[in-house]
C-alpha atoms as a PDB file:
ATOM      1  CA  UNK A   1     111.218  98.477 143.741  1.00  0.00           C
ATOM      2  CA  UNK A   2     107.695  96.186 143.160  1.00  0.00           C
ATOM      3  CA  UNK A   3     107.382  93.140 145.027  1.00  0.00           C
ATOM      4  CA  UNK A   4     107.434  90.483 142.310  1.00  0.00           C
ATOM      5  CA  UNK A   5     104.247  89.429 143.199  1.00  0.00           C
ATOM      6  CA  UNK A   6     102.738  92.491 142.072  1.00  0.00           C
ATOM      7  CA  UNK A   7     104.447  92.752 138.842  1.00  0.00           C
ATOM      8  CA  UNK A   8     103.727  89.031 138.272  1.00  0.00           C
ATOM      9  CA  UNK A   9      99.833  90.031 138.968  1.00  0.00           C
ATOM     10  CA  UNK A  10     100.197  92.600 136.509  1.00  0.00           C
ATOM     11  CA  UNK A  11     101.597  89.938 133.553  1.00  0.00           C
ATOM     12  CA  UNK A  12      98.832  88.346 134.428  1.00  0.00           C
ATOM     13  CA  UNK A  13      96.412  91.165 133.611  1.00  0.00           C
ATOM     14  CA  UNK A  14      98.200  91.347 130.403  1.00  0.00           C
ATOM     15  CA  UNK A  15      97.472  88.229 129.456  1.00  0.00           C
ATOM     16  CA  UNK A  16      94.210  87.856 129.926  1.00  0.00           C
ATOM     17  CA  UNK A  17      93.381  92.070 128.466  1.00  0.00           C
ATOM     18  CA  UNK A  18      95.165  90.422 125.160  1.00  0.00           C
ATOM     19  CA  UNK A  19      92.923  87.278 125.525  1.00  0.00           C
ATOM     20  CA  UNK A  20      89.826  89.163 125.612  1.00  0.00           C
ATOM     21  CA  UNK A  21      90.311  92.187 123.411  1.00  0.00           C
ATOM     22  CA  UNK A  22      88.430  91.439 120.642  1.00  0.00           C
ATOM     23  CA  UNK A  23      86.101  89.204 122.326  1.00  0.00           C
ATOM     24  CA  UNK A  24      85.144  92.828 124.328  1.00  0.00           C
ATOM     25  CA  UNK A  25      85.129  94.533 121.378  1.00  0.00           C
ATOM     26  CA  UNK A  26      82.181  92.255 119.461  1.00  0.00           C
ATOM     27  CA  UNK A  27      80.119  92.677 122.111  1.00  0.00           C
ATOM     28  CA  UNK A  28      80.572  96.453 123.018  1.00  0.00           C
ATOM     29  CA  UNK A  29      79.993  96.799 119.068  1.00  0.00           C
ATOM     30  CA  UNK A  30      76.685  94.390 119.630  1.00  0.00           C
ATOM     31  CA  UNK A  31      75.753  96.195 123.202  1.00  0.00           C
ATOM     32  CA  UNK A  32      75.525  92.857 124.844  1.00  0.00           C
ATOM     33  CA  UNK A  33      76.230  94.428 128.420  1.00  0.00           C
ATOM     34  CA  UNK A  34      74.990  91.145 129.560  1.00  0.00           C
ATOM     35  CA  UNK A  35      77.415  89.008 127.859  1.00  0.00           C
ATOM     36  CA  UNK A  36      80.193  91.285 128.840  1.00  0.00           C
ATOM     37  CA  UNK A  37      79.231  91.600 132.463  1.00  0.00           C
ATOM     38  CA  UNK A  38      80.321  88.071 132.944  1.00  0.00           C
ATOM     39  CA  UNK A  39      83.777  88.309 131.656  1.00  0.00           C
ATOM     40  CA  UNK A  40      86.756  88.317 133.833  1.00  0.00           C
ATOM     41  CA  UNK A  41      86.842  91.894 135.528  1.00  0.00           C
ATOM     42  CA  UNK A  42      91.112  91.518 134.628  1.00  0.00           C
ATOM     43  CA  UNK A  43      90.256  91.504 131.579  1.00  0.00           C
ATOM     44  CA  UNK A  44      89.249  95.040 130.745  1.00  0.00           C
ATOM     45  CA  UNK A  45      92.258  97.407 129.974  1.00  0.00           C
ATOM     46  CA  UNK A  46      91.545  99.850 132.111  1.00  0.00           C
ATOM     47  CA  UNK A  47      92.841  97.768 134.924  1.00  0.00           C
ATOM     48  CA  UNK A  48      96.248  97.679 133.933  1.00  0.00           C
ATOM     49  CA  UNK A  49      98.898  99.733 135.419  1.00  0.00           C
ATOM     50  CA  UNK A  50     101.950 101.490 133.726  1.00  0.00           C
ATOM     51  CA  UNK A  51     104.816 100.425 135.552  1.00  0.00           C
ATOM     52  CA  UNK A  52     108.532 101.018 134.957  1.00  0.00           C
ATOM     53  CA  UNK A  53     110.010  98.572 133.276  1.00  0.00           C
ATOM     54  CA  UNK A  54     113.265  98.692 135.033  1.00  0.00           C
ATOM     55  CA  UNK A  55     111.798  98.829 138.680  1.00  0.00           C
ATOM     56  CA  UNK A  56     108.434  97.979 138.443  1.00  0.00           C
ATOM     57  CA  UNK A  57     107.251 101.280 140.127  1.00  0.00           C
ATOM     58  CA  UNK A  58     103.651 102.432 139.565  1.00  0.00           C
ATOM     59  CA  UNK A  59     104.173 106.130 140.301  1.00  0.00           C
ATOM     60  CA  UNK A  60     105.566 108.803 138.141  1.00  0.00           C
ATOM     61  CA  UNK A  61     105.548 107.107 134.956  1.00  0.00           C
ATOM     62  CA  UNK A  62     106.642 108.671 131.760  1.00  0.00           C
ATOM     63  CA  UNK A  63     105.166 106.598 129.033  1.00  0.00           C
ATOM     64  CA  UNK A  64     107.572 108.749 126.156  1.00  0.00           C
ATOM     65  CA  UNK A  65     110.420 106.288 127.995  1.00  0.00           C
ATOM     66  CA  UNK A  66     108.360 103.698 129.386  1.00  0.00           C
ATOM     67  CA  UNK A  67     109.898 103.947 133.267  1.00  0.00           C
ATOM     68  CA  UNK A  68     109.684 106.011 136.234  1.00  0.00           C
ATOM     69  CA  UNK A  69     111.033 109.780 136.977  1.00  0.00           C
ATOM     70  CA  UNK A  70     113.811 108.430 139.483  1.00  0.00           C
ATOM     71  CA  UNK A  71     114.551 105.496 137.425  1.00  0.00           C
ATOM     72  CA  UNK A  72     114.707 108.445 134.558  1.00  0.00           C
ATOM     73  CA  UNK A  73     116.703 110.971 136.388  1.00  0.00           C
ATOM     74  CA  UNK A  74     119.612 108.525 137.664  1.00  0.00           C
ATOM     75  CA  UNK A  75     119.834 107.829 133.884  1.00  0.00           C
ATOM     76  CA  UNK A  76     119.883 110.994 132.681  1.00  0.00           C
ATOM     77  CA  UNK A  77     122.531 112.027 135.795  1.00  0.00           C
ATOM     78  CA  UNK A  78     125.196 109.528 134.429  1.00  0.00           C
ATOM     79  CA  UNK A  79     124.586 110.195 131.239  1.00  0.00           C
ATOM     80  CA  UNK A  80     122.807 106.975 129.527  1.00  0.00           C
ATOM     81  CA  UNK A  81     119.548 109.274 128.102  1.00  0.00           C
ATOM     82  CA  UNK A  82     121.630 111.348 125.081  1.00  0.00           C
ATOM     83  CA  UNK A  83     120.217 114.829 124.738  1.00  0.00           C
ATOM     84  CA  UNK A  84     119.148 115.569 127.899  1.00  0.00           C
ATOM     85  CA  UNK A  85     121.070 118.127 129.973  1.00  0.00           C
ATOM     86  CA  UNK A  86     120.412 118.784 134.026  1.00  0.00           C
ATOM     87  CA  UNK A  87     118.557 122.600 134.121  1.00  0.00           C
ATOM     88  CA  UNK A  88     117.461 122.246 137.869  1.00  0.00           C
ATOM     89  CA  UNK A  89     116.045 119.752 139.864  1.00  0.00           C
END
């Protein structure tokens, strides 16, 4: 499980990569690397992180389902992901 700090930090990023999008877009399309250079380093979306969105973990993601391979395994164990069957893990 995150630490809510860290998945606070990462709304956060979200924010600001939606604030800026098409601000970094004009001037990528311009090639003021200047101008873009002094924009808040957040705000590029390559610093975001795919998380789980049940747990918050950053590792193992599987962006088909949007959360983690544990988080995807319990749920598929007990039954709450139809058409998947156990072959061996």
């Amino acid at each position: 499980m995150a630490k809510e700090s860290m998945k606070a930090r990462e709304r956060k990023r979200q924010k600001l990569v939606a604030r800026y999008a098409e601000k970094r877009a004009a001037l990528k399309e311009a090639g003021d690397w200047d101008a873009l250079q002094k924009l808040p380093k957040n705000s590029s979306y390559v610093r975001l992180r795919n998380r789980c969105s049940l747990t918050g973990r950053p590792r193992g993601y599987m962006r088909q389902f949007g959360i983690s391979r544990v988080t995807f395994r319990k749920m598929a164990n007990s039954g709450m992901i139809p058409g998947v069957k156990k072959a061996s893990w």
